[in-house]
C-alpha atoms as a PDB file:
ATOM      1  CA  UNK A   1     -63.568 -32.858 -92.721  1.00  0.00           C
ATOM      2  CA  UNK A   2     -63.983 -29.085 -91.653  1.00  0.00           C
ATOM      3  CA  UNK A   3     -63.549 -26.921 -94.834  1.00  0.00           C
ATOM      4  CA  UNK A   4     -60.146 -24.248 -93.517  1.00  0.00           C
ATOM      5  CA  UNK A   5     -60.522 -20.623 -92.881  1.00  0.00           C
ATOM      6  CA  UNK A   6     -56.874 -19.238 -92.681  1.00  0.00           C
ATOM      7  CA  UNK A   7     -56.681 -15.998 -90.586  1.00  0.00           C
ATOM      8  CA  UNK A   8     -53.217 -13.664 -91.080  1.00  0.00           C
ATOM      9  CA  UNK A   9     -52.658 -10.966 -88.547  1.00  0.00           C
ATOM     10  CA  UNK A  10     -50.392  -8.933 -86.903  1.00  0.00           C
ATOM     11  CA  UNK A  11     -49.348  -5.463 -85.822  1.00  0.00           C
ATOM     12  CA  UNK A  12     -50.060  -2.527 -87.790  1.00  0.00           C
ATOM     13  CA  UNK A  13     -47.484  -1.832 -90.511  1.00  0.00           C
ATOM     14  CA  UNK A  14     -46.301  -5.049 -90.186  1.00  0.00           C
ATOM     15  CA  UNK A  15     -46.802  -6.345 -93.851  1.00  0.00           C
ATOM     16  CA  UNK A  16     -49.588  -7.637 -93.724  1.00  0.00           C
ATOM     17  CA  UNK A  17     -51.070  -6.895 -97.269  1.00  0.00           C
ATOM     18  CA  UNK A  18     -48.561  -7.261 -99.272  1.00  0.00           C
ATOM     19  CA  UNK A  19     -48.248 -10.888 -98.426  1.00  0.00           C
ATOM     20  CA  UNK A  20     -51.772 -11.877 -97.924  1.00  0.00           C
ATOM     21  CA  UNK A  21     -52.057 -10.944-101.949  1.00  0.00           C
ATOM     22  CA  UNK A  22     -49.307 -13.019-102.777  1.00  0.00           C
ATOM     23  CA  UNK A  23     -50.832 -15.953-100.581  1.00  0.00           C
ATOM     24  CA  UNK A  24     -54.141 -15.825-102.095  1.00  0.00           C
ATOM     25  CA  UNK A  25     -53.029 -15.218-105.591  1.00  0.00           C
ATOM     26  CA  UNK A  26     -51.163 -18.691-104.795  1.00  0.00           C
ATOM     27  CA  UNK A  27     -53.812 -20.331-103.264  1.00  0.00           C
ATOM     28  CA  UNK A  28     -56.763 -19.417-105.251  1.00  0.00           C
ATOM     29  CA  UNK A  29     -58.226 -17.535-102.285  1.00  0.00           C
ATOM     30  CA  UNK A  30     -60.498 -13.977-101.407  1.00  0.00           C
ATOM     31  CA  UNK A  31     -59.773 -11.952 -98.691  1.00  0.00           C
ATOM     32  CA  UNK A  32     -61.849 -11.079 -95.872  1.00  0.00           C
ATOM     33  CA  UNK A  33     -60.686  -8.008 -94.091  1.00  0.00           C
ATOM     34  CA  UNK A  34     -61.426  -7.672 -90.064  1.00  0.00           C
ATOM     35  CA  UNK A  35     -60.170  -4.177 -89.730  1.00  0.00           C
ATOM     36  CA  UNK A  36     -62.247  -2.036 -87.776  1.00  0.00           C
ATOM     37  CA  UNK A  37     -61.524   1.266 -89.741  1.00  0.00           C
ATOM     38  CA  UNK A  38     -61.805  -0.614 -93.876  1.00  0.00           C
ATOM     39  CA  UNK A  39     -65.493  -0.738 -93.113  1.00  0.00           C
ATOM     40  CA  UNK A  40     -65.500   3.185 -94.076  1.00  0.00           C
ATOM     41  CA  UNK A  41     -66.085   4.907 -96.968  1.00  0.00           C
ATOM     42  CA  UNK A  42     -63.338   7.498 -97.830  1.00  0.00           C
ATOM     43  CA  UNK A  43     -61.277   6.599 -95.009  1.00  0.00           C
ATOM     44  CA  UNK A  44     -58.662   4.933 -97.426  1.00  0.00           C
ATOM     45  CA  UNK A  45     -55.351   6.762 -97.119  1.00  0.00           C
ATOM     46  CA  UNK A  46     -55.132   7.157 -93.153  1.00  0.00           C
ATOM     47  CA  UNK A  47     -56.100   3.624 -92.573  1.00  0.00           C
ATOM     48  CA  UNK A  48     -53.477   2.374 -95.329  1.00  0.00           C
ATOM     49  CA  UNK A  49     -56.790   0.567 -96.870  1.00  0.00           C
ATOM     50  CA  UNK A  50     -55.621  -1.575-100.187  1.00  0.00           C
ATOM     51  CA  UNK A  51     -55.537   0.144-103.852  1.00  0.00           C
ATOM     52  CA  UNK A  52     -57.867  -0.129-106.360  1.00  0.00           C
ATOM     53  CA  UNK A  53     -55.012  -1.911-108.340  1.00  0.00           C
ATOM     54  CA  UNK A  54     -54.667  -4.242-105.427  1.00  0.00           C
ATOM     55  CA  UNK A  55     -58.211  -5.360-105.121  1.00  0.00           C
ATOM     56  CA  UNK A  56     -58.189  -5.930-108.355  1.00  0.00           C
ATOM     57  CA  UNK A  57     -55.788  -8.551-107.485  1.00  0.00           C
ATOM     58  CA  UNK A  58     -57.410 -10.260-104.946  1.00  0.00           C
ATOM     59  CA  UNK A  59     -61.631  -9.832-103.739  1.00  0.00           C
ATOM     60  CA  UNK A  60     -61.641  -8.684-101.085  1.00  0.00           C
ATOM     61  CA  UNK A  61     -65.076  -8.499 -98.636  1.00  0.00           C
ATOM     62  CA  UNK A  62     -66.148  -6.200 -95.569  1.00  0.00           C
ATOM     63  CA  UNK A  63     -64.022  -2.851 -97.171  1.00  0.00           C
ATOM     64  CA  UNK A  64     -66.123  -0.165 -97.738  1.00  0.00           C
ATOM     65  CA  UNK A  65     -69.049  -0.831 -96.158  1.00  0.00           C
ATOM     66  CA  UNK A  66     -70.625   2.261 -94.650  1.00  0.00           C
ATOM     67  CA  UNK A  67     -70.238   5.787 -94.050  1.00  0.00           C
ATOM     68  CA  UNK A  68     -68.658   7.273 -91.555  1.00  0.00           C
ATOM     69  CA  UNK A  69     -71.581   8.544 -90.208  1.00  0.00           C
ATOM     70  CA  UNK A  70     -72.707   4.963 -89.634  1.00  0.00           C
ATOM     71  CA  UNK A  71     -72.448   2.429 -87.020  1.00  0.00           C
ATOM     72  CA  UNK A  72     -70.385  -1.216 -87.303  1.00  0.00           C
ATOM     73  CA  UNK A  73     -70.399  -3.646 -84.208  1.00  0.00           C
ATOM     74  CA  UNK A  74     -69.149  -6.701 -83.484  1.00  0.00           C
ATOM     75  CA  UNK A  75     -72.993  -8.356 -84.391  1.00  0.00           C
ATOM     76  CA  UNK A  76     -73.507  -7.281 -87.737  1.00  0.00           C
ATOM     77  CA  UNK A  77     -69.260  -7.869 -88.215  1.00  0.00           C
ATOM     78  CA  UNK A  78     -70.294 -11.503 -87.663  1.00  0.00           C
ATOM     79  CA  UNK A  79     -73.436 -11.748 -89.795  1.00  0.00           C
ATOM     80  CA  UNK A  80     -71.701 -10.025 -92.582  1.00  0.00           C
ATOM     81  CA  UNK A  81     -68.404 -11.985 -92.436  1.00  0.00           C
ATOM     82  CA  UNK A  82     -70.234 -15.350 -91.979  1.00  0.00           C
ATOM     83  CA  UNK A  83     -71.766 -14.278 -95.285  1.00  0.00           C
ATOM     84  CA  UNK A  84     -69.223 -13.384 -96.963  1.00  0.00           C
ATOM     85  CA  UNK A  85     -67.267 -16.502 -96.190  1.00  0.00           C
ATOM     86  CA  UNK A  86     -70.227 -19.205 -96.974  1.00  0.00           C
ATOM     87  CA  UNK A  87     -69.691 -17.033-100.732  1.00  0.00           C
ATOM     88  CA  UNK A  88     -66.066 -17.981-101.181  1.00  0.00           C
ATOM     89  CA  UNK A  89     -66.951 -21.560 -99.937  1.00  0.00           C
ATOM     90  CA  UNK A  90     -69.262 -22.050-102.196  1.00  0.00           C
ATOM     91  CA  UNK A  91     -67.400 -20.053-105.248  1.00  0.00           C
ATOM     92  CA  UNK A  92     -64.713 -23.281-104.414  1.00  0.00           C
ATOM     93  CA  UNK A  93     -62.069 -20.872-103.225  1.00  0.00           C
ATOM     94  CA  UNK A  94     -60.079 -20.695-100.137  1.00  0.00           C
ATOM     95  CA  UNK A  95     -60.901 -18.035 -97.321  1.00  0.00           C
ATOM     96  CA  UNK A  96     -58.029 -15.641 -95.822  1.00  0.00           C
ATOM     97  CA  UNK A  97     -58.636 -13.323 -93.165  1.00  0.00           C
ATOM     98  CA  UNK A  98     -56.555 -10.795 -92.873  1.00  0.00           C
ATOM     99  CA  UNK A  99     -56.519  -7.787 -90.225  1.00  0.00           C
ATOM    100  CA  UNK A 100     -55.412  -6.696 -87.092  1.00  0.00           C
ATOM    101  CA  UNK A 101     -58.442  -5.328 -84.899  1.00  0.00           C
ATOM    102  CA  UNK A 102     -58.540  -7.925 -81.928  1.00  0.00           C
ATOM    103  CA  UNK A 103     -61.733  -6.968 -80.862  1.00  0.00           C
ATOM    104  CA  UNK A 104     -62.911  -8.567 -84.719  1.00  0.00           C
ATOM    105  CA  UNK A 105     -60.512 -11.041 -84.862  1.00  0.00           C
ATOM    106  CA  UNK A 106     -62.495 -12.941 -81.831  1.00  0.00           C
ATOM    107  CA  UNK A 107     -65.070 -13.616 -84.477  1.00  0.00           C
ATOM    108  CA  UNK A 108     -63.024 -16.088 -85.704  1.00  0.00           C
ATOM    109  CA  UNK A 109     -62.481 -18.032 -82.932  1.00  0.00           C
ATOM    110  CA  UNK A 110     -64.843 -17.815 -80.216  1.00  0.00           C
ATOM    111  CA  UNK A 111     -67.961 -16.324 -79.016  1.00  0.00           C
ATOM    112  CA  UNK A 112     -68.454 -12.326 -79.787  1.00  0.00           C
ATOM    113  CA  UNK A 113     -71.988 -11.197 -78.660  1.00  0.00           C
ATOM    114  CA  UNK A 114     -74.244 -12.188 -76.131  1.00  0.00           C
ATOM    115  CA  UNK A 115     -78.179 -12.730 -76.317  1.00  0.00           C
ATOM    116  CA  UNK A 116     -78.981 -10.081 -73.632  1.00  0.00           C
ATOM    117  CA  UNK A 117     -81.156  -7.209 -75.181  1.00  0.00           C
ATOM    118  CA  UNK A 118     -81.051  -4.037 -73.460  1.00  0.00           C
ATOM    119  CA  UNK A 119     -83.953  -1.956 -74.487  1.00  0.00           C
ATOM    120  CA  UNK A 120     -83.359   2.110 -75.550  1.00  0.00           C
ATOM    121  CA  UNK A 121     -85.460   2.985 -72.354  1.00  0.00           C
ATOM    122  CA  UNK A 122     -83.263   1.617 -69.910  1.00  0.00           C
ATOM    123  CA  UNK A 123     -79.941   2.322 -72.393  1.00  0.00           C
ATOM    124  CA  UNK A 124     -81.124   6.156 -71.922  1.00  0.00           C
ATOM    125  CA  UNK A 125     -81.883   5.551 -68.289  1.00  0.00           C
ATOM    126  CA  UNK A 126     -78.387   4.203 -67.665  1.00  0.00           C
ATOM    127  CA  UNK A 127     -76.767   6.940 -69.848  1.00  0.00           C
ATOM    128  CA  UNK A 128     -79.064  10.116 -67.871  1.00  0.00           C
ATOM    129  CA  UNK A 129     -77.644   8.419 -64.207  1.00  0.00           C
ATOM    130  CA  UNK A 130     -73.581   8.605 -65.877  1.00  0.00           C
ATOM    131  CA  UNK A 131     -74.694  12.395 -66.656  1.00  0.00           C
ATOM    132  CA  UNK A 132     -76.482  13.222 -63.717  1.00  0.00           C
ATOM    133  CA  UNK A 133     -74.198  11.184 -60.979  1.00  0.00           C
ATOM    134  CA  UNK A 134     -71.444  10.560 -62.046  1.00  0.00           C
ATOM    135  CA  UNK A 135     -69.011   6.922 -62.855  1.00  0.00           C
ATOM    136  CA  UNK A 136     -68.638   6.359 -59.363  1.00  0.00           C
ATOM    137  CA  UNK A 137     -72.772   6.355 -59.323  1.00  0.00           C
ATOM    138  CA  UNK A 138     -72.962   3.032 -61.725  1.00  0.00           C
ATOM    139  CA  UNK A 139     -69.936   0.930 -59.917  1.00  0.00           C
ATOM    140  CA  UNK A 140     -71.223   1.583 -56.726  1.00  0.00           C
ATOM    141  CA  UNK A 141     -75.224  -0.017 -58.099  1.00  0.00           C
ATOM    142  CA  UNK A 142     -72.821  -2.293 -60.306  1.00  0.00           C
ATOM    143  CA  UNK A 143     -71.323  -3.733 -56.851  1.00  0.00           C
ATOM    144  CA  UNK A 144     -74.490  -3.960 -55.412  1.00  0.00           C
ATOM    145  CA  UNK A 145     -75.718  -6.244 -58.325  1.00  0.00           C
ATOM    146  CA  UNK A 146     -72.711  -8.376 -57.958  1.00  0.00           C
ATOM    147  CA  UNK A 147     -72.025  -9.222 -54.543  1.00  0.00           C
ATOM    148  CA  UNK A 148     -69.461 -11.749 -55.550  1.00  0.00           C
ATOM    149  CA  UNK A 149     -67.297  -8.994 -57.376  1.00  0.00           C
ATOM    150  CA  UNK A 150     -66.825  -7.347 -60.528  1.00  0.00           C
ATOM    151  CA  UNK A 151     -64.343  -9.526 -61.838  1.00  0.00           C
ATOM    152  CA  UNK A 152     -61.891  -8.128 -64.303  1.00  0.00           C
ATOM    153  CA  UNK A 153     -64.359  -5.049 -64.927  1.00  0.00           C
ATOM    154  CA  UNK A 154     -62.482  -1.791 -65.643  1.00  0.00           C
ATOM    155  CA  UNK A 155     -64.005   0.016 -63.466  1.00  0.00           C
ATOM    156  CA  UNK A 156     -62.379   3.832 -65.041  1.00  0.00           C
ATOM    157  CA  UNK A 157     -63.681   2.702 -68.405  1.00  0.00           C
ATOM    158  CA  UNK A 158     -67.142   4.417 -68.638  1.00  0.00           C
ATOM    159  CA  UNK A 159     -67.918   2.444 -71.610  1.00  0.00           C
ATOM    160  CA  UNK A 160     -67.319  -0.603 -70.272  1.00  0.00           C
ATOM    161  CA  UNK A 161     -69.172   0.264 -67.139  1.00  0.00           C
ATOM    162  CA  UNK A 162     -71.878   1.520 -68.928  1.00  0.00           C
ATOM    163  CA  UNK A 163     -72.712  -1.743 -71.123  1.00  0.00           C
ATOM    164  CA  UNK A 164     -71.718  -4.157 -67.792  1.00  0.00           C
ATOM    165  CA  UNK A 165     -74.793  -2.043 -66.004  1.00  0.00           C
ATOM    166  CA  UNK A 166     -76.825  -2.383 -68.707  1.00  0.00           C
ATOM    167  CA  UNK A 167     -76.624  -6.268 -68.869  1.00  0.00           C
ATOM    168  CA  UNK A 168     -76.937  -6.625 -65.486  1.00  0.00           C
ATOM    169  CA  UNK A 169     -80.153  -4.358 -65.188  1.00  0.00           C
ATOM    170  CA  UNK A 170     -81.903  -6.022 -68.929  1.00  0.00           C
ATOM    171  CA  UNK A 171     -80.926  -9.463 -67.588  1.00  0.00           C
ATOM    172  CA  UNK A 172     -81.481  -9.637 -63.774  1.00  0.00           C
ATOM    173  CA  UNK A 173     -78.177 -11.504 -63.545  1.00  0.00           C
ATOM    174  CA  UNK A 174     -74.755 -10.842 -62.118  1.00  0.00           C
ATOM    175  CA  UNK A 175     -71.613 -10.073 -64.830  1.00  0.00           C
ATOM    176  CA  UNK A 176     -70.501 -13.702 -63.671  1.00  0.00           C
ATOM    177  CA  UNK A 177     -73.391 -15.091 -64.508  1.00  0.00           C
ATOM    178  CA  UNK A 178     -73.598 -13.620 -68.284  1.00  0.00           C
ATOM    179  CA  UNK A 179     -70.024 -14.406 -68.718  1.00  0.00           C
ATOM    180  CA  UNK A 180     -70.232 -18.417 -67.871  1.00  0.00           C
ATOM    181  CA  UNK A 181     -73.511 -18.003 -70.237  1.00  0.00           C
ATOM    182  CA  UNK A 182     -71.324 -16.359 -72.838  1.00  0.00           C
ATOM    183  CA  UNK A 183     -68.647 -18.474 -72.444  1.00  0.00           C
ATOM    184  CA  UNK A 184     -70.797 -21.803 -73.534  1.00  0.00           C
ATOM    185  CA  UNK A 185     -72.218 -19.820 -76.543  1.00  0.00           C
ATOM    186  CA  UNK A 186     -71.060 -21.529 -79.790  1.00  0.00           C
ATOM    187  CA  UNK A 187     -68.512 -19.989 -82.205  1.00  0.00           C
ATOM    188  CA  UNK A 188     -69.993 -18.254 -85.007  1.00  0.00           C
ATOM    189  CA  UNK A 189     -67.170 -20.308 -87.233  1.00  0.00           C
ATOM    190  CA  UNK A 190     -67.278 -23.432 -84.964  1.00  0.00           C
ATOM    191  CA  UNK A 191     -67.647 -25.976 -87.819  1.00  0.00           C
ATOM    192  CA  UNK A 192     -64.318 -24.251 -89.581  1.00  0.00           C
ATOM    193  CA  UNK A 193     -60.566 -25.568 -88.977  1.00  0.00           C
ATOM    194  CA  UNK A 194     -59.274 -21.940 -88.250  1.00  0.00           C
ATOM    195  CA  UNK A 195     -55.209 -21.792 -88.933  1.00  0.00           C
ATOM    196  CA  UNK A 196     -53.802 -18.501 -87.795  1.00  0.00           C
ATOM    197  CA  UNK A 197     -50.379 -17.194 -88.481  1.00  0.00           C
ATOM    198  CA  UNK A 198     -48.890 -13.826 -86.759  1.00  0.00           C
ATOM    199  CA  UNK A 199     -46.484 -11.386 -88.609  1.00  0.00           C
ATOM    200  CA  UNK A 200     -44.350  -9.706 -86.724  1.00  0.00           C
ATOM    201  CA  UNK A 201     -40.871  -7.949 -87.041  1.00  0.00           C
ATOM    202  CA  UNK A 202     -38.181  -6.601 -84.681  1.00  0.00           C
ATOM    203  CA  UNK A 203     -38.933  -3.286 -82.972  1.00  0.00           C
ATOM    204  CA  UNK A 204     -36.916  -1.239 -84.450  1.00  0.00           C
ATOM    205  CA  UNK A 205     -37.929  -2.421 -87.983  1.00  0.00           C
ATOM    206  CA  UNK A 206     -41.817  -1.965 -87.222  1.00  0.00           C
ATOM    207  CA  UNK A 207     -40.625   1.661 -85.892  1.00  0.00           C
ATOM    208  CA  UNK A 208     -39.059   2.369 -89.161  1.00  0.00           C
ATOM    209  CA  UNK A 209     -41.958   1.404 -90.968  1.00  0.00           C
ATOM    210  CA  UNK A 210     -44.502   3.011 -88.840  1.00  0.00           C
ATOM    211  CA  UNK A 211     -42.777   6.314 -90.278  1.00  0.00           C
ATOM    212  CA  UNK A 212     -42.226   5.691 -93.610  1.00  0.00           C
ATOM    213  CA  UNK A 213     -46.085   5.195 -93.691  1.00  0.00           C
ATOM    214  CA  UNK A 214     -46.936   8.040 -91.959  1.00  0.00           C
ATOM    215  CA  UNK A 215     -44.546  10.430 -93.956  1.00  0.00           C
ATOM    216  CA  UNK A 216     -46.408   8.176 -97.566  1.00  0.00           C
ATOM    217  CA  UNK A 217     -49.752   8.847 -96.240  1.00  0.00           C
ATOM    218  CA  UNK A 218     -49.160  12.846 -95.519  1.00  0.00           C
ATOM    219  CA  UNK A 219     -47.496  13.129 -98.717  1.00  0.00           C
ATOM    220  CA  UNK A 220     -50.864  11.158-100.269  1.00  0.00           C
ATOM    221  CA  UNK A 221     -53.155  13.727 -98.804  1.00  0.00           C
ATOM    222  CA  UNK A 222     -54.398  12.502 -95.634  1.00  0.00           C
ATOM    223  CA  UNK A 223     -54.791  16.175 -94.366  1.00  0.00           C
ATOM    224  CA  UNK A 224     -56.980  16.743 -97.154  1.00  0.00           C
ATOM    225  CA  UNK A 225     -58.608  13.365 -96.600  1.00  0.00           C
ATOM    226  CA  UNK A 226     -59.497  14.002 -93.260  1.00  0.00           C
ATOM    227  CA  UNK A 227     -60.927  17.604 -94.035  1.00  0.00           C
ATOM    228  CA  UNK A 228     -63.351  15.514 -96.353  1.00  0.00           C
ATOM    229  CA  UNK A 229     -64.401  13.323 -93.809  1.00  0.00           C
ATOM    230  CA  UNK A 230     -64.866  15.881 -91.184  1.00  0.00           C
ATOM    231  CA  UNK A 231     -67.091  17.798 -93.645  1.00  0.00           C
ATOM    232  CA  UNK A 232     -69.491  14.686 -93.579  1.00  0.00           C
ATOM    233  CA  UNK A 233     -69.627  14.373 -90.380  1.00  0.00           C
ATOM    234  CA  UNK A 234     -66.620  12.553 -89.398  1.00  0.00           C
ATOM    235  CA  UNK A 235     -67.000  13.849 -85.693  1.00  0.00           C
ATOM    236  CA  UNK A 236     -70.726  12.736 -85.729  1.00  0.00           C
ATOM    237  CA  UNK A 237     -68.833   9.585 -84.889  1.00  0.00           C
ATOM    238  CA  UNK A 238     -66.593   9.551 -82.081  1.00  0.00           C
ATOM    239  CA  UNK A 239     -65.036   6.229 -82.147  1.00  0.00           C
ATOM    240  CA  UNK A 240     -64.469   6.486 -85.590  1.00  0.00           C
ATOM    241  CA  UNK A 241     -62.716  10.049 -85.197  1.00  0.00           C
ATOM    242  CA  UNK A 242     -60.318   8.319 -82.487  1.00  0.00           C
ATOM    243  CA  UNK A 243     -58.852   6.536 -85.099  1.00  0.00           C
ATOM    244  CA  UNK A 244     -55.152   7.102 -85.448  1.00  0.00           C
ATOM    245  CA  UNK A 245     -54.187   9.450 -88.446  1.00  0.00           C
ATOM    246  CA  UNK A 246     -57.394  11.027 -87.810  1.00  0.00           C
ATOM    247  CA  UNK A 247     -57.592  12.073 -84.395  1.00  0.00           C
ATOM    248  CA  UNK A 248     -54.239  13.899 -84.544  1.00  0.00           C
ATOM    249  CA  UNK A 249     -55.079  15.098 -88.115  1.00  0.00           C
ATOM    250  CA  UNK A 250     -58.458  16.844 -86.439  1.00  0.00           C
ATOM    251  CA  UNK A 251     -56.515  18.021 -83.469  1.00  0.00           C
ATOM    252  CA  UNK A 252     -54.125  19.923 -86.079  1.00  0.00           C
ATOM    253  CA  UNK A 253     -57.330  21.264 -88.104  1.00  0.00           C
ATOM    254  CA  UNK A 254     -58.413  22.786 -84.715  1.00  0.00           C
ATOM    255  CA  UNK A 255     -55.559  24.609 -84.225  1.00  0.00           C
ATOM    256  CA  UNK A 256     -54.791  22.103 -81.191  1.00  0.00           C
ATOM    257  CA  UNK A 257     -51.810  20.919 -82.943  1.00  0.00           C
ATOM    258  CA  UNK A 258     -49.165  22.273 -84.760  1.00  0.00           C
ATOM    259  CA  UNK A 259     -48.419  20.777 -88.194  1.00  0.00           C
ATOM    260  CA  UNK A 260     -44.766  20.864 -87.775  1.00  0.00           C
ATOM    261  CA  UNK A 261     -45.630  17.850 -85.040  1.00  0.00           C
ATOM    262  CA  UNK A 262     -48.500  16.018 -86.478  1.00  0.00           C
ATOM    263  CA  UNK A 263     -45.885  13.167 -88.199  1.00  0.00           C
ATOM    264  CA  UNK A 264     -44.304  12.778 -85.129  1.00  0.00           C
ATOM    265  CA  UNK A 265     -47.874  12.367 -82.941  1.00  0.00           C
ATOM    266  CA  UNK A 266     -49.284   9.647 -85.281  1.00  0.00           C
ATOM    267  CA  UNK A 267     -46.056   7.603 -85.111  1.00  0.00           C
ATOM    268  CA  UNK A 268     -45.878   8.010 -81.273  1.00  0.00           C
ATOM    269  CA  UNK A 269     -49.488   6.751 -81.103  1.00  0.00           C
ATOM    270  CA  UNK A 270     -49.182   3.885 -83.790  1.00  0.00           C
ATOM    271  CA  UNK A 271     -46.332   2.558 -81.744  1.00  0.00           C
ATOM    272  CA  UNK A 272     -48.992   2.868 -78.443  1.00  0.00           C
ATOM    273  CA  UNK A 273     -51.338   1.050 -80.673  1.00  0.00           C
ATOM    274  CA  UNK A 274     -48.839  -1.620 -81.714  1.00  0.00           C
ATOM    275  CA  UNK A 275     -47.792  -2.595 -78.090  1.00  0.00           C
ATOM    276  CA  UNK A 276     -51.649  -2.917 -77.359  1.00  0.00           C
ATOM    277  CA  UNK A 277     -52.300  -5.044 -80.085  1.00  0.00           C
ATOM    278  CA  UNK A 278     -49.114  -7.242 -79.206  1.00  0.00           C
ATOM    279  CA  UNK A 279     -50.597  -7.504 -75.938  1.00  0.00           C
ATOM    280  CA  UNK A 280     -53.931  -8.555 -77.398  1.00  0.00           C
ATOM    281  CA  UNK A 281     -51.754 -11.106 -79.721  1.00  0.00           C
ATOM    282  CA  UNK A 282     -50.253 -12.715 -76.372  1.00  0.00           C
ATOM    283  CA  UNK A 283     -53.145 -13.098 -73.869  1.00  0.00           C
ATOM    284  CA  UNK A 284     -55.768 -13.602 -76.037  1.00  0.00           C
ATOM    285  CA  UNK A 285     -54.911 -14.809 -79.725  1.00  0.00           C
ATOM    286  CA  UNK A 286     -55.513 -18.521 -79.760  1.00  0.00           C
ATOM    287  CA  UNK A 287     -53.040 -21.486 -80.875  1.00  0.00           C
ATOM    288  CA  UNK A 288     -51.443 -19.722 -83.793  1.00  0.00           C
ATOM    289  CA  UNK A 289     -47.391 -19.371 -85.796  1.00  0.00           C
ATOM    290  CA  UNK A 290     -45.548 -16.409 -85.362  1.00  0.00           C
ATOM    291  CA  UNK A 291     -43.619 -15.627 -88.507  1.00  0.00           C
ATOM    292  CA  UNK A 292     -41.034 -12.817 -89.094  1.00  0.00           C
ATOM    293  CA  UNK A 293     -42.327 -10.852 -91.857  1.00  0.00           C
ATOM    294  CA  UNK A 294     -39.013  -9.636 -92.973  1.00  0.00           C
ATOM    295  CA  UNK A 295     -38.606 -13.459 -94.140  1.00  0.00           C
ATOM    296  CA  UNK A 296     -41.782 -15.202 -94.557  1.00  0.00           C
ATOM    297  CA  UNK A 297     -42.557 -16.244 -98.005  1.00  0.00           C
ATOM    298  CA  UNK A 298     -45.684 -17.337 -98.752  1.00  0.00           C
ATOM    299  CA  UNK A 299     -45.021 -21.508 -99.245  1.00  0.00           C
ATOM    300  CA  UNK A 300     -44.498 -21.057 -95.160  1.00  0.00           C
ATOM    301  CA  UNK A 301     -47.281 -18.962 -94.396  1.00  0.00           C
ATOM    302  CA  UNK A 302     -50.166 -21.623 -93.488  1.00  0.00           C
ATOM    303  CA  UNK A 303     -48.259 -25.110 -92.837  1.00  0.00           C
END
């Protein structure tokens, strides 16, 4: 029989945390976190990351794992959670995942990362045409390398365009090509029985909470937080600095913002976030429970 691996997720604010500790202090489990922002160092009160106190609780893996200086993708994600889940296996405890960052969550479930291998010559060579020519520049060779069509490419999204050039170019095949390749690539948690359950709450609940946790984490110091983090090179790291909380937080900093509005950004663009990732939870979560979090106790959580 394949061992379980329960994932919990759910939109941001949601409540998440406080009832994945109660779960695994129930069920003998550690906690595996797949948020994209918990792999920081220091980036604890804008990313709502659990207490000391709470930890203490519960293990928890995959929370402060770098700087913010540093690098995470979706690769070493995998390796690292892979590892950390073959511990609690063997330790005889249970495994919960808990998080919200789609793009992570997929690790769970299906493939994540192909085998192509783009070398730094022809990543700089890709990155010198964007500069030189322009986005229209690399859909316009991208078409030509894919006479059958782009698919579901977004073709504004210069990241996107960017790595779907550089496949094509490393690999000598069309994006349809790599993606019925992909799609046979094992799982890297095939052998597991994954059972998912998804929190969620009423609109105007989440929207209440959303606030109350921004107004907690300005009264906590995230201003001051975020001048930290910007001191060691929080900016070095664009996708990092995007973060919500921190992007605003910056843009106020600059003198871009005023501080009588920052609360009211970071709420406005946590609710953007949430409607994303309840978009992500429809089309691409697979066979899970939805649960209101405003009544789901923990004997319901994984039936």
């Amino acid at each position: 029989m394949n061992p379980l691996l329960h994932v919990l997720t759910g939109p941001t604010a949601v409540g998440k945390t406080a009832l994945a500790l109660d779960w695994a202090e129930a069920n003998n489990a550690e906690i595996v976190s797949c948020d994209s922002l918990l792999f920081y160092r220091g980036m604890d009160i804008g990313t709502a990351k659990p207490t000391a106190a709470e930890r203490a609780r519960v293990p928890h893996h995959l929370i402060d794992l770098c700087e913010v200086t540093e690098a995470m993708n979706v690769s070493h994600f995998t390796a690292l959670a892979r590892q950390a889940v073959a511990g609690i296996g063997a330790r005889g405890r249970a495994v919960l995942v808990v998080g919200g960052s789609g793009f992570y969550l997929r690790t769970f479930f299906a493939p994540v990362a192909d085998e192509v291998m783009v070398a730094p010559e022809l990543r700089a060579a890709v990155a010198a045409k964007l500069q030189a020519e322009g986005l229209p520049a690399l859909v316009a060779e991208l078409v030509t390398l894919n006479p059958q069509g782009l698919g579901a490419l977004d073709t504004a999204n210069p990241r996107r365009v960017v790595r779907a050039l550089e496949r094509s170019r490393a690999s000598g095949k069309t994006l349809a090509e790599l993606q019925d390749e992909f799609a046979r690539l094992p799982a890297p948690f095939a052998g597991w029985n994954v059972k998912c359950t998804l929190l969620d709450r009423a609109p105007a609940d989440l929207e209440a909470r959303i606030a109350r946790r921004v107004d907690a984490m300005l009264q906590g110091g995230l201003v001051a937080e975020v001048e930290r983090l910007r001191q060691t090179g929080l900016t070095n790291n664009p996708g990092v600095a995007r973060a919500i909380g921190y992007r605003e937080t910056l843009a106020m900093l600059a003198g871009e913002l005023p501080r009588a509005e920052l609360a009211a950004e970071i709420c406005k663009n946590t609710r953007a976030l949430v409607k994303k990732q309840r978009t992500w939870f429809r089309t691409q979560l697979p066979a899970h429970r939805v649960l209101n979090a405003e009544t789901a106790g923990v004997a319901e959580l994984f039936v």
